[in-house]
C-alpha atoms as a PDB file:
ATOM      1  CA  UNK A   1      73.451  50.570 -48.486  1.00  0.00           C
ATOM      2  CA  UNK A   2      72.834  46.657 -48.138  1.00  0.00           C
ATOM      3  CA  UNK A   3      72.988  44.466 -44.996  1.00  0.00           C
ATOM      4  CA  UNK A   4      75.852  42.454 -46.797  1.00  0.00           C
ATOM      5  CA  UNK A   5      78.027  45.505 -47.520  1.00  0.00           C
ATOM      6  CA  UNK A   6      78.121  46.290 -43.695  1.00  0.00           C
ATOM      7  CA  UNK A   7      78.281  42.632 -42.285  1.00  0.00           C
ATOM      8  CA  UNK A   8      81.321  42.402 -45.433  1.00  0.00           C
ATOM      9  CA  UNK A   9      83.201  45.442 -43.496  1.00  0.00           C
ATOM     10  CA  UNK A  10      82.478  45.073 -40.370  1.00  0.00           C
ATOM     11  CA  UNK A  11      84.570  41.906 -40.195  1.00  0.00           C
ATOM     12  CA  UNK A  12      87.375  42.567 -42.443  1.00  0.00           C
ATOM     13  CA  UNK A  13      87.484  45.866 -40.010  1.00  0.00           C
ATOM     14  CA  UNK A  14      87.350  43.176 -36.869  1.00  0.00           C
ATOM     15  CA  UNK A  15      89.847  40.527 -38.237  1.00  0.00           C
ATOM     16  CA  UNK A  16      92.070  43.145 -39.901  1.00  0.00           C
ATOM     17  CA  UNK A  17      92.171  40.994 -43.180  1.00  0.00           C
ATOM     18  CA  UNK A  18      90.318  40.650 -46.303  1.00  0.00           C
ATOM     19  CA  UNK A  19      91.528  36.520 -46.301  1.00  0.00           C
ATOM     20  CA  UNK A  20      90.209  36.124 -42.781  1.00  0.00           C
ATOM     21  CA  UNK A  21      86.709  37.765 -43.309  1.00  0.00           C
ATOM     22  CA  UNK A  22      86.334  36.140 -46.139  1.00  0.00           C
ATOM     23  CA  UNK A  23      86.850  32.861 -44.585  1.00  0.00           C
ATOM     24  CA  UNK A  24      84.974  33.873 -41.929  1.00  0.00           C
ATOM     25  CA  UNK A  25      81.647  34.355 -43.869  1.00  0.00           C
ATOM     26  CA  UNK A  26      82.029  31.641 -46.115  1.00  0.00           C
ATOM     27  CA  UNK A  27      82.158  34.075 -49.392  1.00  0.00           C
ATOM     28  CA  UNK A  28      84.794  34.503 -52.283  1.00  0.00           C
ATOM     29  CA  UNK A  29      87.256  37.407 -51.344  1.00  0.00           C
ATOM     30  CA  UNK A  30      86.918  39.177 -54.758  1.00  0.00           C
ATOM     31  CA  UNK A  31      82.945  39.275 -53.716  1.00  0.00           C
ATOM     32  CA  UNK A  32      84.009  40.909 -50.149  1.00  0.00           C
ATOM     33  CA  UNK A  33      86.240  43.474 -51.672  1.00  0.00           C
ATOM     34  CA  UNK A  34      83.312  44.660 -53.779  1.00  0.00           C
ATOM     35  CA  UNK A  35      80.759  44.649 -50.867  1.00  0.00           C
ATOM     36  CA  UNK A  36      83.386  46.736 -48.691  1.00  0.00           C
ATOM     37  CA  UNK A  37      84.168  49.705 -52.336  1.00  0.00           C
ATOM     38  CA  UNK A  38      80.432  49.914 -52.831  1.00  0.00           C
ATOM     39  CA  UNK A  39      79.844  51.053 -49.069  1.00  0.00           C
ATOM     40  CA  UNK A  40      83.219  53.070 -49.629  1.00  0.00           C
ATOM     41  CA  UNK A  41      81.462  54.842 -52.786  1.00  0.00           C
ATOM     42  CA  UNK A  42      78.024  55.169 -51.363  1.00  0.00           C
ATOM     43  CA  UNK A  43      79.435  56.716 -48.119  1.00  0.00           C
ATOM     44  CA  UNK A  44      82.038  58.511 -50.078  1.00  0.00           C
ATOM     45  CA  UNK A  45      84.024  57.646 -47.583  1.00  0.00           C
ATOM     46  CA  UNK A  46      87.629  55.341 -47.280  1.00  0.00           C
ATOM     47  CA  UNK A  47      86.877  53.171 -44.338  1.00  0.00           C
ATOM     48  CA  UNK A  48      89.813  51.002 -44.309  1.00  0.00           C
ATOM     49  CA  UNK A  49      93.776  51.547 -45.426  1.00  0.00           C
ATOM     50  CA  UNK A  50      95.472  48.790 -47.302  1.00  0.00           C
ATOM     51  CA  UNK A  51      98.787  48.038 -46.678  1.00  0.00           C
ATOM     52  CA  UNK A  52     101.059  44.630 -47.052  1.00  0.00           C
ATOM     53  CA  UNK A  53     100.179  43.250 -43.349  1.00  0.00           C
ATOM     54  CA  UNK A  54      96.469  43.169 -44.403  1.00  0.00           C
ATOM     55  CA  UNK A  55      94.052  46.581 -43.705  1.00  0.00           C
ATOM     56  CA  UNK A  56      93.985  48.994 -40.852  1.00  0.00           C
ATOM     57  CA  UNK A  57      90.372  51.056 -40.174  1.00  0.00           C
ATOM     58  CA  UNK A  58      90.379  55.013 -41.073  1.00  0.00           C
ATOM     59  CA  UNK A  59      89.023  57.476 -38.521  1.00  0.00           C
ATOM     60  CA  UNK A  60      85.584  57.487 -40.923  1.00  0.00           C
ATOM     61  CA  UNK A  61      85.836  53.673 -40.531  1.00  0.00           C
ATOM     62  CA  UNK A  62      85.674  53.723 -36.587  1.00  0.00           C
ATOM     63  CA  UNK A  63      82.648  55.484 -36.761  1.00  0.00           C
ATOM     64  CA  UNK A  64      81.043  53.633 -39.302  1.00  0.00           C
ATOM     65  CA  UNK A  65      82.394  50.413 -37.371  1.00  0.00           C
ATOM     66  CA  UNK A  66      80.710  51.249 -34.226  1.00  0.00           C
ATOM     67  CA  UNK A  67      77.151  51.916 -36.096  1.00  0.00           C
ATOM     68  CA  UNK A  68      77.432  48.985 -38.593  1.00  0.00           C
ATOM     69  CA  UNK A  69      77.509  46.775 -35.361  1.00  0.00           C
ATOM     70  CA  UNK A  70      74.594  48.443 -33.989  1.00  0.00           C
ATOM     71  CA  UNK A  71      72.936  47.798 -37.125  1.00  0.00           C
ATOM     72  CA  UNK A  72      73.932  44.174 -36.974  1.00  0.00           C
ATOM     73  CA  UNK A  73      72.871  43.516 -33.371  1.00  0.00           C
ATOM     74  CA  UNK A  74      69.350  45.454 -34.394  1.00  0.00           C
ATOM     75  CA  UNK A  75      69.221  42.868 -37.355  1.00  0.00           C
ATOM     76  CA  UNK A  76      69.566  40.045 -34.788  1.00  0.00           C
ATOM     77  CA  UNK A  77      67.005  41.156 -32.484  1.00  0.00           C
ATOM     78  CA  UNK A  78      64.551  41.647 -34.835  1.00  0.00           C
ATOM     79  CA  UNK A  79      64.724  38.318 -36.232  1.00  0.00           C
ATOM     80  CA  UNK A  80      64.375  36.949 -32.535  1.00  0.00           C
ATOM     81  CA  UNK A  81      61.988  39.101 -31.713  1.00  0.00           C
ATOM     82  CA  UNK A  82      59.452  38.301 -34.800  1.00  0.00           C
ATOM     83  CA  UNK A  83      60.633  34.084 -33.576  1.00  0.00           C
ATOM     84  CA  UNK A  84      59.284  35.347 -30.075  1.00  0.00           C
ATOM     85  CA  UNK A  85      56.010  36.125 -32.055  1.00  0.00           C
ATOM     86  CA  UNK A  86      55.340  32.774 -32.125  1.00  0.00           C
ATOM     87  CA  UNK A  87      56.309  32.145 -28.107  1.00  0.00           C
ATOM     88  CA  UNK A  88      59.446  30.818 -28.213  1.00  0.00           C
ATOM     89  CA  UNK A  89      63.224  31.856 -28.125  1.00  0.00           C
ATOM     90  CA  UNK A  90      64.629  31.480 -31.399  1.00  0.00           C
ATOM     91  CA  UNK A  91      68.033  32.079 -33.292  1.00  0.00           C
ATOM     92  CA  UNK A  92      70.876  29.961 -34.086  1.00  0.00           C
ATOM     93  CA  UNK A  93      73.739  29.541 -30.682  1.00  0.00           C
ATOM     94  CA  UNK A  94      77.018  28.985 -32.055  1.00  0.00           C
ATOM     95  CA  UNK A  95      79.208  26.776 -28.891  1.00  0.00           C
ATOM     96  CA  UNK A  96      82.810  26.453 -28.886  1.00  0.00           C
ATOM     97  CA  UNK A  97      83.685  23.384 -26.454  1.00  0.00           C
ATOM     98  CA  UNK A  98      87.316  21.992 -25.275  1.00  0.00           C
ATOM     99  CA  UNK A  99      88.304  18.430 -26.530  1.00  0.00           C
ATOM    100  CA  UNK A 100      88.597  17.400 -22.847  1.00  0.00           C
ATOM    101  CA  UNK A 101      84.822  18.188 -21.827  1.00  0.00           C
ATOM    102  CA  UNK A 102      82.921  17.296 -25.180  1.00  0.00           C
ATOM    103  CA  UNK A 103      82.185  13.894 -24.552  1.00  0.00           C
ATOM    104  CA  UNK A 104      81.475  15.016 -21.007  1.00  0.00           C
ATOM    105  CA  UNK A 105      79.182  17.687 -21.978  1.00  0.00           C
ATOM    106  CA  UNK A 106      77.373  17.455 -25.737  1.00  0.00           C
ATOM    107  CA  UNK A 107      74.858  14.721 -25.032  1.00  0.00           C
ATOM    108  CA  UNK A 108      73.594  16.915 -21.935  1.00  0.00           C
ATOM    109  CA  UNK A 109      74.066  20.449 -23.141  1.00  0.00           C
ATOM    110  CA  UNK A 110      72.100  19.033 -26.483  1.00  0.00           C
ATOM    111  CA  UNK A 111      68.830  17.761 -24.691  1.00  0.00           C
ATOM    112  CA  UNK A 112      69.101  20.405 -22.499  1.00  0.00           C
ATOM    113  CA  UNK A 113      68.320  23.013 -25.401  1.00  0.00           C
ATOM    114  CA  UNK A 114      65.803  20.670 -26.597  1.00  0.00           C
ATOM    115  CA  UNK A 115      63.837  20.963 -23.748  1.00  0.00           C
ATOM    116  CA  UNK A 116      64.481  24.732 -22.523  1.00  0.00           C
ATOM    117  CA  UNK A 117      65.184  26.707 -26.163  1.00  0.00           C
ATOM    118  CA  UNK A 118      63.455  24.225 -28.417  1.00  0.00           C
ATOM    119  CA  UNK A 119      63.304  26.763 -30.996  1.00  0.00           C
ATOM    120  CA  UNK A 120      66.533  27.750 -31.066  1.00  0.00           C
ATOM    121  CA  UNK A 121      69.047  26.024 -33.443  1.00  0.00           C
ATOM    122  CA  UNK A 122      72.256  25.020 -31.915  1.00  0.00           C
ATOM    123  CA  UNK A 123      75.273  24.533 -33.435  1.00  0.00           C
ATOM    124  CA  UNK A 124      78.681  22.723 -31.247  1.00  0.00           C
ATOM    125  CA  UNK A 125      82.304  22.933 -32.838  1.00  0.00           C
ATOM    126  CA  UNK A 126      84.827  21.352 -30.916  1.00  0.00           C
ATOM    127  CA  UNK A 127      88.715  22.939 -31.203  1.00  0.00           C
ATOM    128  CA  UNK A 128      91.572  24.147 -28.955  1.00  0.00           C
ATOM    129  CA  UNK A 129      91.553  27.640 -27.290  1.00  0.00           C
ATOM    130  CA  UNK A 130      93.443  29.664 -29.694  1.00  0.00           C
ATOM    131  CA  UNK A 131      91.399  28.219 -32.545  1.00  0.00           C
ATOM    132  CA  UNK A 132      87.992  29.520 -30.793  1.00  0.00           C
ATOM    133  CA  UNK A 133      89.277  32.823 -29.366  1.00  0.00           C
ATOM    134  CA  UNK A 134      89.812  33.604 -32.992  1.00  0.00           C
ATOM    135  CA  UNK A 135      86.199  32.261 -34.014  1.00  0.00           C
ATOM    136  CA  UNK A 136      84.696  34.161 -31.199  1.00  0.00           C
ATOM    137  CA  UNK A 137      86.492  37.601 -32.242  1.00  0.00           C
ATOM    138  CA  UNK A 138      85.365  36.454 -36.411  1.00  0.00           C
ATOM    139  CA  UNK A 139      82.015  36.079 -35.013  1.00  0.00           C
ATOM    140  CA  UNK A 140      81.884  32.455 -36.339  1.00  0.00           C
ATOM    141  CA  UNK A 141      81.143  31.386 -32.460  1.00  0.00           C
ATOM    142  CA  UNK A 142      78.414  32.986 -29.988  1.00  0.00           C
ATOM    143  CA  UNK A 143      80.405  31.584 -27.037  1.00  0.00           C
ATOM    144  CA  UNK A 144      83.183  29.394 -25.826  1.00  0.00           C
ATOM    145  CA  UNK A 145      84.119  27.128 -23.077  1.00  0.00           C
ATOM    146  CA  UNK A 146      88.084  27.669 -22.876  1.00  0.00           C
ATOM    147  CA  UNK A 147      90.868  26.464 -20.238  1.00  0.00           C
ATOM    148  CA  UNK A 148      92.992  30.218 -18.842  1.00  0.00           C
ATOM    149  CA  UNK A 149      91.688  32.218 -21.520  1.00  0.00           C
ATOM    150  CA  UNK A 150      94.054  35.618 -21.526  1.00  0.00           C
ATOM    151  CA  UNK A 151      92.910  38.691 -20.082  1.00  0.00           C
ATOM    152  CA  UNK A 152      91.694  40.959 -23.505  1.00  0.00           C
ATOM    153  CA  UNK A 153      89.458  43.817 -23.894  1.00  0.00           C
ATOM    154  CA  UNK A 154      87.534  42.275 -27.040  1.00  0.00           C
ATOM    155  CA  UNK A 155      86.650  39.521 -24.810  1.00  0.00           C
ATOM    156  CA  UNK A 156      84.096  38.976 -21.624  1.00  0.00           C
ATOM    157  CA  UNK A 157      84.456  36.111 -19.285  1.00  0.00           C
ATOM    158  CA  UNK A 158      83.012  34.338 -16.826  1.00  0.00           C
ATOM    159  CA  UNK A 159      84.084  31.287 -14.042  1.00  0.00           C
ATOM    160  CA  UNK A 160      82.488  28.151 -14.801  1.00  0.00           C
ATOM    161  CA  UNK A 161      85.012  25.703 -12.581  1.00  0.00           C
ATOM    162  CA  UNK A 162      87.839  25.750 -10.827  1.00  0.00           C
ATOM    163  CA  UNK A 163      90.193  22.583 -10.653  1.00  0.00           C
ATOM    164  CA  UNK A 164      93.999  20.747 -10.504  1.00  0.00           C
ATOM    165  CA  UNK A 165      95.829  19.122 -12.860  1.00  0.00           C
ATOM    166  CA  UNK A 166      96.808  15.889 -12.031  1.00  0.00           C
ATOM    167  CA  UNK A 167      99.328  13.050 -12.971  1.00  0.00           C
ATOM    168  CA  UNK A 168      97.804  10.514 -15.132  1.00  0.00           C
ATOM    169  CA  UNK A 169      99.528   7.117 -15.283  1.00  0.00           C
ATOM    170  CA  UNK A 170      98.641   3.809 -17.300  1.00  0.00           C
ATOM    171  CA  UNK A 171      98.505   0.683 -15.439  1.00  0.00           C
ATOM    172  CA  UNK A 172     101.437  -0.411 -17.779  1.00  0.00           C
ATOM    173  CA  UNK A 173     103.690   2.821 -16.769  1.00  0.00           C
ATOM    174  CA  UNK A 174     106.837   2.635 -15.718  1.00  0.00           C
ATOM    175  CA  UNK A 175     107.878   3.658 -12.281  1.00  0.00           C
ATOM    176  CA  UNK A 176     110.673   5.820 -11.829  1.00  0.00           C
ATOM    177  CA  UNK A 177     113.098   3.386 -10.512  1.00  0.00           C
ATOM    178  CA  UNK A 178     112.394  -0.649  -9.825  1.00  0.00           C
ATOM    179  CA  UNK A 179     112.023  -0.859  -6.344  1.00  0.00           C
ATOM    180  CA  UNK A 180     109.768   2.335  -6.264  1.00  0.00           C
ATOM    181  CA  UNK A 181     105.835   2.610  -7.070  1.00  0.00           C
ATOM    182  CA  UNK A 182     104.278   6.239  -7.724  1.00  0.00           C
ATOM    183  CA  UNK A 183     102.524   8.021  -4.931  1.00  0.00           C
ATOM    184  CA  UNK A 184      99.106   8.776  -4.497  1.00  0.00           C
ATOM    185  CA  UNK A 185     100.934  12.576  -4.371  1.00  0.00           C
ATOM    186  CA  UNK A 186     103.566  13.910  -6.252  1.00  0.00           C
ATOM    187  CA  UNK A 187     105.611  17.171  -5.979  1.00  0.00           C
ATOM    188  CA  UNK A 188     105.608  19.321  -9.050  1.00  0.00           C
ATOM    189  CA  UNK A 189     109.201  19.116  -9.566  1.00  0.00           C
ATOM    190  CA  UNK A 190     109.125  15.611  -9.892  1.00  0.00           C
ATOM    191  CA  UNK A 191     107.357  15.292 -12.883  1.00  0.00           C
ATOM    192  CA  UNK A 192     111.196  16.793 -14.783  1.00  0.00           C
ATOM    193  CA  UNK A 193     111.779  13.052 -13.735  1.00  0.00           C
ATOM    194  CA  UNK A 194     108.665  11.235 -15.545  1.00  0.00           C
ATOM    195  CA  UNK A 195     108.664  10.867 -19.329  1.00  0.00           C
ATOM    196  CA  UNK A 196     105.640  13.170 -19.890  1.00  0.00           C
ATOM    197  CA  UNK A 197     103.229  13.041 -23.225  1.00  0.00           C
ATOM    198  CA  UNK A 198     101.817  16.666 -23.260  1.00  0.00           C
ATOM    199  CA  UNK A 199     100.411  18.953 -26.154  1.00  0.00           C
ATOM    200  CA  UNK A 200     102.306  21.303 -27.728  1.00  0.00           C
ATOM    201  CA  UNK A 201     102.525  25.109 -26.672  1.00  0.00           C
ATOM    202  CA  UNK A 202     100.003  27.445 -26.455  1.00  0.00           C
ATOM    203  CA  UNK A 203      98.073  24.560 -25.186  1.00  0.00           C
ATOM    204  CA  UNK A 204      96.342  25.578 -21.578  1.00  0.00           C
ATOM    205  CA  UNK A 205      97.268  22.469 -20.293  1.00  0.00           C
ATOM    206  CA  UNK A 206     101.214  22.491 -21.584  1.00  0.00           C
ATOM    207  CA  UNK A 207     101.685  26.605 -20.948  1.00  0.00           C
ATOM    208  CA  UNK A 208     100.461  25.929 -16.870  1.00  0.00           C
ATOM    209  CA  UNK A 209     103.052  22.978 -16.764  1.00  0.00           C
ATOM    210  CA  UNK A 210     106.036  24.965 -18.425  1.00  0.00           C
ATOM    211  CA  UNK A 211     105.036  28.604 -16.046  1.00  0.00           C
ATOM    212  CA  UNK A 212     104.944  26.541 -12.720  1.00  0.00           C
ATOM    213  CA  UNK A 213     107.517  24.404 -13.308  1.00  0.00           C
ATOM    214  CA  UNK A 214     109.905  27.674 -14.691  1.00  0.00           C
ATOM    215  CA  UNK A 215     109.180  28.766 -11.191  1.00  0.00           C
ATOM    216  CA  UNK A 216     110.903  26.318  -9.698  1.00  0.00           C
ATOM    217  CA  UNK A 217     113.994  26.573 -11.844  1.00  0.00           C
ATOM    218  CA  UNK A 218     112.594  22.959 -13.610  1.00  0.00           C
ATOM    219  CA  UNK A 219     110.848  21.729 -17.086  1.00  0.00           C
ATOM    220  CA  UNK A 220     108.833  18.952 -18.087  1.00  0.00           C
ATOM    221  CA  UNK A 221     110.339  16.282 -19.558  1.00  0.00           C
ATOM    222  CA  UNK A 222     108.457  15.987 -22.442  1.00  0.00           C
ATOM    223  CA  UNK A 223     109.151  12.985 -24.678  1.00  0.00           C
ATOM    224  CA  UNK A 224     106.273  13.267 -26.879  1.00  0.00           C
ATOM    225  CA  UNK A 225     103.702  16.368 -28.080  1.00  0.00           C
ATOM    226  CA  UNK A 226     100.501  14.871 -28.941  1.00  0.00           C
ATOM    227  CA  UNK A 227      97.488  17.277 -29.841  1.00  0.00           C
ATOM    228  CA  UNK A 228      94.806  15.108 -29.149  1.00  0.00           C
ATOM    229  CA  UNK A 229      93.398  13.874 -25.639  1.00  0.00           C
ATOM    230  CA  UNK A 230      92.339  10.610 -27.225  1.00  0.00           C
ATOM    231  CA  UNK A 231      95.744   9.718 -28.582  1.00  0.00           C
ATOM    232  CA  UNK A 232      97.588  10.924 -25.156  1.00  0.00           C
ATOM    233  CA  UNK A 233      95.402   8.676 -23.052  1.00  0.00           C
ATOM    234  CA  UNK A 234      95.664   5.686 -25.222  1.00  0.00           C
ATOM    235  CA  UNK A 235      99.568   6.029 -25.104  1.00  0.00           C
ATOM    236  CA  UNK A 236      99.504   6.581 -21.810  1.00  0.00           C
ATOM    237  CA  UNK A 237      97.599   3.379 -21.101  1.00  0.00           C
ATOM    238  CA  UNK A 238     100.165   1.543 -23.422  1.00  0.00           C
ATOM    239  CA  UNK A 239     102.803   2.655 -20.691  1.00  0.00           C
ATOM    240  CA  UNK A 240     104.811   5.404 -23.413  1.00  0.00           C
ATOM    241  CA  UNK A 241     104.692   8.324 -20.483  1.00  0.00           C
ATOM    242  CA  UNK A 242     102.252   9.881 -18.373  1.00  0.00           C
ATOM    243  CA  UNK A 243      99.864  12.622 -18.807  1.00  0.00           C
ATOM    244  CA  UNK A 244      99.453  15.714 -16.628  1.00  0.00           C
ATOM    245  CA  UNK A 245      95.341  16.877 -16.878  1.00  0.00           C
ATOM    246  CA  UNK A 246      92.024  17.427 -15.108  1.00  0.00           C
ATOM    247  CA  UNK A 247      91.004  14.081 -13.934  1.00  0.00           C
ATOM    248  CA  UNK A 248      87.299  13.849 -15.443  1.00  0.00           C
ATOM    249  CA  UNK A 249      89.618  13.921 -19.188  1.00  0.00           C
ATOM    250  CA  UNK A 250      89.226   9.898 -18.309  1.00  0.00           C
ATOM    251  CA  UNK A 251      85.394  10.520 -18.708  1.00  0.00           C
ATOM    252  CA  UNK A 252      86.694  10.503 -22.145  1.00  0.00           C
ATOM    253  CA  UNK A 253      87.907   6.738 -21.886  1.00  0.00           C
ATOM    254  CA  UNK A 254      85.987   3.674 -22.247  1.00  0.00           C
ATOM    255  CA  UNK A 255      87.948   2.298 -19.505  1.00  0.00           C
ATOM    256  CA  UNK A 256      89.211   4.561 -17.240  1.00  0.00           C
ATOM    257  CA  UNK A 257      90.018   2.029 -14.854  1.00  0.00           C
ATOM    258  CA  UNK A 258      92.926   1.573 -17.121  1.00  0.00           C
ATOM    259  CA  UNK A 259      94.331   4.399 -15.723  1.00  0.00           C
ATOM    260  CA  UNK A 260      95.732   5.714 -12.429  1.00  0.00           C
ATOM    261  CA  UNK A 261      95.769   9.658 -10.899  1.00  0.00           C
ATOM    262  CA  UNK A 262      98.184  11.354  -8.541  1.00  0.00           C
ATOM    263  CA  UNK A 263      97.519  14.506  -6.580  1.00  0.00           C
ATOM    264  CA  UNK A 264     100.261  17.073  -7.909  1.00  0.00           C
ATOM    265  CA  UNK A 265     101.418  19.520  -4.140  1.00  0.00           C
ATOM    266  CA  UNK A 266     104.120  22.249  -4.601  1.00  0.00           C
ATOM    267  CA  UNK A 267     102.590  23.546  -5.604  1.00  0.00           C
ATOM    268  CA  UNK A 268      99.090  22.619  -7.179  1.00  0.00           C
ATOM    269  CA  UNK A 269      98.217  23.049 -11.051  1.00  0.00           C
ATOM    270  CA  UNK A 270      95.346  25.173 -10.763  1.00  0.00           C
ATOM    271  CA  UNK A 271      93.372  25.490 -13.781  1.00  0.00           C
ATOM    272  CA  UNK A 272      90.229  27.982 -14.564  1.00  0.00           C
ATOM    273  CA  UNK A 273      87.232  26.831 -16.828  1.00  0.00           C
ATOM    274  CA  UNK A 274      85.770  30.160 -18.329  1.00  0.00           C
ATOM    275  CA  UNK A 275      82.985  30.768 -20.420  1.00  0.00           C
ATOM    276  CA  UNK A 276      83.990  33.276 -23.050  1.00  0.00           C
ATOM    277  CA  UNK A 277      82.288  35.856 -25.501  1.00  0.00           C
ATOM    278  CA  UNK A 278      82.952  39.082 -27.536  1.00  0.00           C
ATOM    279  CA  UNK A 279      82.484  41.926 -25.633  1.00  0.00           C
ATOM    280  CA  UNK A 280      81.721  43.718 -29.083  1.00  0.00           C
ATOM    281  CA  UNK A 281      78.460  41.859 -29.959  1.00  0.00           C
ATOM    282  CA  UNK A 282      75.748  42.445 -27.372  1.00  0.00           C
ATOM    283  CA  UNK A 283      74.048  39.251 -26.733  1.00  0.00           C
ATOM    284  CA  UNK A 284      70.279  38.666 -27.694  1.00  0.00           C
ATOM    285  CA  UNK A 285      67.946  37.172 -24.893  1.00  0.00           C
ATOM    286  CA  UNK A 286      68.883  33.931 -26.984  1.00  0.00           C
ATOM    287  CA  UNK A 287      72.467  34.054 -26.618  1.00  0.00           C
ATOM    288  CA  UNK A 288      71.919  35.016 -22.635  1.00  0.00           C
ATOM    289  CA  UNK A 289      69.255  32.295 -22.261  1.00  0.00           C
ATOM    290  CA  UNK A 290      72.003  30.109 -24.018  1.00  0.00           C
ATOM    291  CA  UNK A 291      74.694  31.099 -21.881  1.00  0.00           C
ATOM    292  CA  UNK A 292      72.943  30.465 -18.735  1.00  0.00           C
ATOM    293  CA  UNK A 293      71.762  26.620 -19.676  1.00  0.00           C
ATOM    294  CA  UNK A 294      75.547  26.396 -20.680  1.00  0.00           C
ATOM    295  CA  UNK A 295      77.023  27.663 -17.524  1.00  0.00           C
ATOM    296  CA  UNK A 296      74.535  25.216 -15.934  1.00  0.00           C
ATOM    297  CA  UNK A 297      75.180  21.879 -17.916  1.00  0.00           C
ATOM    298  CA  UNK A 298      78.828  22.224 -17.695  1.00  0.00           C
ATOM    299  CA  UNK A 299      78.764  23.121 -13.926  1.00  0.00           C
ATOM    300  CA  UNK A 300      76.795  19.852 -12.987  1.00  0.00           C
ATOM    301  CA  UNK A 301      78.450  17.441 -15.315  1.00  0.00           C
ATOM    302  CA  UNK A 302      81.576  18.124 -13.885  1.00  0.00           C
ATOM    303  CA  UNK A 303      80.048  18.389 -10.240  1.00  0.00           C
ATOM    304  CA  UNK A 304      78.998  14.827 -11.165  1.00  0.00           C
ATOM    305  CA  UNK A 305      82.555  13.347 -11.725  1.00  0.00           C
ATOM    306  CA  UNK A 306      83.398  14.103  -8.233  1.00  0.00           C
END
């Protein structure tokens, strides 16, 4: 029985698929399916069912899942623990970050592992939430800063910030009538009346708009779906809609005195920062040393935009 056999199962038994595992670890599928029949034959045991909608784990396969991710997390400790030999923390930290905060965030978070885990190899990737939730449960991320994550059992969670959406207008935009100006605050049902630019769905940002404004019998009127912050902002400054997002997003902006923001009442936009991990891969003091200078950067950088 090899190392690669298990890892090999273990995530085609995690993802479900033989396509997505093999993605996952960066290895031909034809290779995979091998790794996963020789632990089959050598256990003389079928772990996992085939069928048309990918594979499906056998009752042997459960219990070889749950001790092949022991074995995996052993693996892991023992290759800190011999880098803790030497005196220091060591490992590679895998860090999933929002689009919105990585400007705000990677120069910080970056020297901050420098100088606290300087042994320890760290690796960002920046992507929208459902991208990373599926990295995090492939094991291709450690952690995850995400915007309303969804409640899930594979998944642990933590608060990092707690904040409002607000309306985000160029100094070009259009008010909604001639002889009117925005206000400094805007009801939520007023924004069906403002051409908005928004991502598309599942987007945090667009699915909190769409819920709250459901509730009050409204929608958004959204006249363009852009899935990029940069390229909202910079239409927005070009007066082509408004924008409806956290306010430090302008940190991501040269010149975000370009750019106006309006308090959004009735209600507020409330939107939850979490930091996010797999609840089925226990953590090495690495990864918890990790997620405590993360919790810690992100906090204060966004403390610092007021």
């Amino acid at each position: 029985m090899e190392l690669k056999q298990i890892e090999s199962f273990v995530r085609v038994a995690e993802l479900g698929s033989f396509t997505k595992a093999a993605q996952a670890l960066n290895i031909p599928q034809p290779l995979l399916s091998r790794h996963v029949r020789q632990l089959e034959v050598e256990l003389h045991q079928n772990l996992l069912m085939r069928n048309g909608r990918g594979v499906t784990v056998t009752e042997a396969g459960l219990v070889m899942l749950e001790h092949g991710r022991g074995i995996l997390h052993q693996v892991a400790v023992a290759q800190e623990e011999l880098g803790s030999v030497r005196g220091a923390l060591a490992g590679r930290v895998s860090i999933g970050l929002p689009p919105s905060l990585s400007k705000l965030v990677t120069v910080p978070l970056t020297m901050a592992f420098r100088k606290t885990l300087p042994h320890a190899q760290l690796s960002l990737t920046e992507g929208f939430s459902v991208l990373m939730v599926e990295s995090l449960r492939a094991g291709r991320l450690d952690m995850a800063v995400l915007y309303n994550p969804a409640p899930s059992p594979d998944l642990d969670m933590t608060v990092l910030h707690e904040d409002t959406l607000v309306l985000i207008a160029g100094k070009k935009s259009k008010p909604l009538s001639t002889d009117t100006t925005l206000k400094t605050v805007v009801q939520l049902s007023e924004l069906a009346k403002l051409p908005l630019i928004a991502p598309s769905r599942p987007n945090a940002f667009r699915l909190l708009i769409d819920t709250e404004m459901l509730r009050l019998n409204c929608k958004p009127n959204i006249v363009l779906e852009i899935d990029g912050l940069n390229a909202i902002l910079e239409l927005v400054k070009e007066g082509m809609g408004y924008a409806v997002l956290p306010a430090y997003t302008l940190s991501n902006f040269a010149k975000p005195e370009d750019f106006t923001t309006h308090r959004v009442e009735k209600p507020k936009l409330m939107s939850q920062l979490m930091l996010v991990w797999s609840a089925r891969r226990p953590m090495t003091a690495t990864h918890k040393a990790a997620m405590k200078l993360t919790q810690d950067v992100v906090s204060q950088a966004l403390l610092a935009t007021g």
